[in-house]
Protein backbone atom coordinates (compact mmCIF):
# COMPACT_ATOMS: atom_id res chain seq x y z
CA UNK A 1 -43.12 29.78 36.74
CA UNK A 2 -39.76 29.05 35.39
CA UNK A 3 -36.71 29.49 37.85
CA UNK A 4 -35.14 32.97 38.75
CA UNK A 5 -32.02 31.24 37.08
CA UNK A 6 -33.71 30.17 33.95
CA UNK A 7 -35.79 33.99 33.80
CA UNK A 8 -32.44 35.66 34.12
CA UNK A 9 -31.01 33.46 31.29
CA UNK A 10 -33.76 33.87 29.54
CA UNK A 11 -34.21 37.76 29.59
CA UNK A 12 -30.47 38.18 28.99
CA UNK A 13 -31.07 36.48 25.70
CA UNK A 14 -34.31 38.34 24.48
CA UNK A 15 -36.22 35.47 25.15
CA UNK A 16 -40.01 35.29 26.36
CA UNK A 17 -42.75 33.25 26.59
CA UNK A 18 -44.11 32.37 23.35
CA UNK A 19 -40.99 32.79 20.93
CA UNK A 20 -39.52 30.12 19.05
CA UNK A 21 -36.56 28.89 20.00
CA UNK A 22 -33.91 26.52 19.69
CA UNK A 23 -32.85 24.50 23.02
CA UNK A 24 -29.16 22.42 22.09
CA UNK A 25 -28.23 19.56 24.97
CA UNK A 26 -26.46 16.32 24.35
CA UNK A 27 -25.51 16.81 20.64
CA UNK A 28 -29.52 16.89 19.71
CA UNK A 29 -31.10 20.60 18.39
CA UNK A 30 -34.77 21.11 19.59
CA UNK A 31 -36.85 23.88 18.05
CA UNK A 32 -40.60 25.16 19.12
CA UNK A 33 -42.27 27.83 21.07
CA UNK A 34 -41.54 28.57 24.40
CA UNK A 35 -44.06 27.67 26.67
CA UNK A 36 -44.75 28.83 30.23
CA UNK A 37 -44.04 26.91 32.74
CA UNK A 38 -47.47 26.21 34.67
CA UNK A 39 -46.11 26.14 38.42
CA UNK A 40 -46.47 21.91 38.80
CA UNK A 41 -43.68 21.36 36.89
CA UNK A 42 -39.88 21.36 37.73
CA UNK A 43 -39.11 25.17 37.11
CA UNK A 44 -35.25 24.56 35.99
CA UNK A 45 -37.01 22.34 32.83
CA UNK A 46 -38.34 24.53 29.55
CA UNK A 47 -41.51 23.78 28.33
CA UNK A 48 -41.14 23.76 24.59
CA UNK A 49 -44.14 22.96 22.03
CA UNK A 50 -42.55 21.28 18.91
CA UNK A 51 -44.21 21.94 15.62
CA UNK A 52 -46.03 18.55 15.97
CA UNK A 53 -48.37 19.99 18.75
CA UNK A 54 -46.70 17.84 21.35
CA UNK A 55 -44.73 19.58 24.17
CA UNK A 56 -41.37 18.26 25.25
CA UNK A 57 -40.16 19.41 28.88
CA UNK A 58 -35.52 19.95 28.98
CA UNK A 59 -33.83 20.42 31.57
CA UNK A 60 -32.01 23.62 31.33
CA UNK A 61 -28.96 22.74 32.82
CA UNK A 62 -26.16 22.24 30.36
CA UNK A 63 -28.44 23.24 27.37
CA UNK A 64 -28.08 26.13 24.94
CA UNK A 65 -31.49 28.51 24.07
CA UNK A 66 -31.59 30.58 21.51
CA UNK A 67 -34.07 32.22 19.10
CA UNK A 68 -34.39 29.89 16.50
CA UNK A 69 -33.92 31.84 13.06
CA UNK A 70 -36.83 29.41 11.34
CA UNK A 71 -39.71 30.26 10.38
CA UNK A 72 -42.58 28.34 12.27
CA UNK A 73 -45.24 27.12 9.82
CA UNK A 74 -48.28 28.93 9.25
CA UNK A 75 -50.49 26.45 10.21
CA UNK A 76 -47.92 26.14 13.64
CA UNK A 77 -48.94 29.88 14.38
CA UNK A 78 -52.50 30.10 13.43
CA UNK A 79 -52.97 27.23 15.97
CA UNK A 80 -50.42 28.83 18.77
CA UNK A 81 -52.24 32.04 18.56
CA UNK A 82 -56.00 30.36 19.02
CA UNK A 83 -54.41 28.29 21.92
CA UNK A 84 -53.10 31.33 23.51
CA UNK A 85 -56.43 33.60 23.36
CA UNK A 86 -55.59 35.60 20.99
CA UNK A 87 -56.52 33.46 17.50
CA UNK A 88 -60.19 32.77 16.32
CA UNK A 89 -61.84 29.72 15.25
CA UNK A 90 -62.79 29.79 11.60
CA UNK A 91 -66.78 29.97 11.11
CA UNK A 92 -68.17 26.51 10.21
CA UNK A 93 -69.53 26.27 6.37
CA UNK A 94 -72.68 23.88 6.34
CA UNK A 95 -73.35 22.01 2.97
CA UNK A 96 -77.43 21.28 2.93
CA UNK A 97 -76.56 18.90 0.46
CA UNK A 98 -74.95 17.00 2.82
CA UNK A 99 -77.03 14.65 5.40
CA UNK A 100 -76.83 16.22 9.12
CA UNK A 101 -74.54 14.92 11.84
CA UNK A 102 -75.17 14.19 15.31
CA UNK A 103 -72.20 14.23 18.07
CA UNK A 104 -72.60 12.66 21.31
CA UNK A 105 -69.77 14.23 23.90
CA UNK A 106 -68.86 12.34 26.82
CA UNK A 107 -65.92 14.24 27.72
CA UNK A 108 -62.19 13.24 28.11
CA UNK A 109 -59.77 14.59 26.60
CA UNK A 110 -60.56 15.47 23.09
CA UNK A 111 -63.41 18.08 24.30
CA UNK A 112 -60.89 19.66 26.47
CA UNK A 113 -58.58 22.92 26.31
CA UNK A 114 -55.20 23.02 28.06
CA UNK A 115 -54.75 26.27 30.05
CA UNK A 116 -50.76 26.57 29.51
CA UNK A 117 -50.62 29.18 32.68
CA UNK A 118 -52.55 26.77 35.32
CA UNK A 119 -51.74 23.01 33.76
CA UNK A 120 -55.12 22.27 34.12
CA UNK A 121 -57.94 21.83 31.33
CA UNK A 122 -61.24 23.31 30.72
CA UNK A 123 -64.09 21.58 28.77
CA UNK A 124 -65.09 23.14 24.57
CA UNK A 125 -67.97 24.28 25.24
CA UNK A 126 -69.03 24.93 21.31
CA UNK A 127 -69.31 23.16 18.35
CA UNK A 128 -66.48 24.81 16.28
CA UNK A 129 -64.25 24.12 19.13
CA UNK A 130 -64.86 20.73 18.87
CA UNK A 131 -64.66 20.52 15.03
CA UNK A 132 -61.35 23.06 15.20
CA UNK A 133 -59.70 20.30 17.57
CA UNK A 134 -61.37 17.06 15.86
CA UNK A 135 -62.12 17.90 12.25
């Protein structure tokens, strides 16, 4: 959970979890979603997810937020909603002209699902969930 400070700031700007935004500090303009902050992390640093997938943590101190007046791509927000619970997972299309494929999981990271509220990860348990994350 983010820091009374950083709430306060935040609500006094219109800002919640999940809204783009745009975080300025040091000269250098960052723009994403607004992640929560999971409770093992320093609350005084925003979580932001950059339209790459990867999440970048700034301190808030000294830094400007607002809501960013871009557009995220589509692609950006079909995958934000599925990650947040409220997006589905396409339905898989099978060829039979195509020869079957067999996938062996062991694990790791690329069969698991980041909880954004708890940090911690929990394992795809279906196929399209592995085939949404590893096409």
């Amino acid at each position: 959970m983010y820091s009374e400070k950083v709430r306060k700031a935040l609500k006094s700007r219109g800002i919640k979890t999940g809204d783009r935004v745009c975080v300025k500090k040091l000269g250098k303009e960052t723009e994403g979603l607004l992640m929560p902050q999971t409770g093992a992390g320093d609350p005084e640093t925003l979580i932001i997810k950059l339209d790459n997938g990867y999440n970048v943590g700034i301190r808030f101190k000294d830094a400007g937020i607002s809501k960013s007046m871009s557009r995220e791509p589509a692609s950006i927000r079909k995958e934000s909603d599925y990650e947040k619970g409220s997006g589905k997972i396409p339905r898989l299309r099978f060829k039979p002209s195509k020869p079957s494929v067999s996938m062996i999981s062991v694990g790791g990271t690329i069969t698991s699902k980041l909880d954004y509220r708890t940090g911690g990860v929990t394992a795809l348990s279906k196929p399209s969930e592995i085939l949404h994350n590893v096409p």
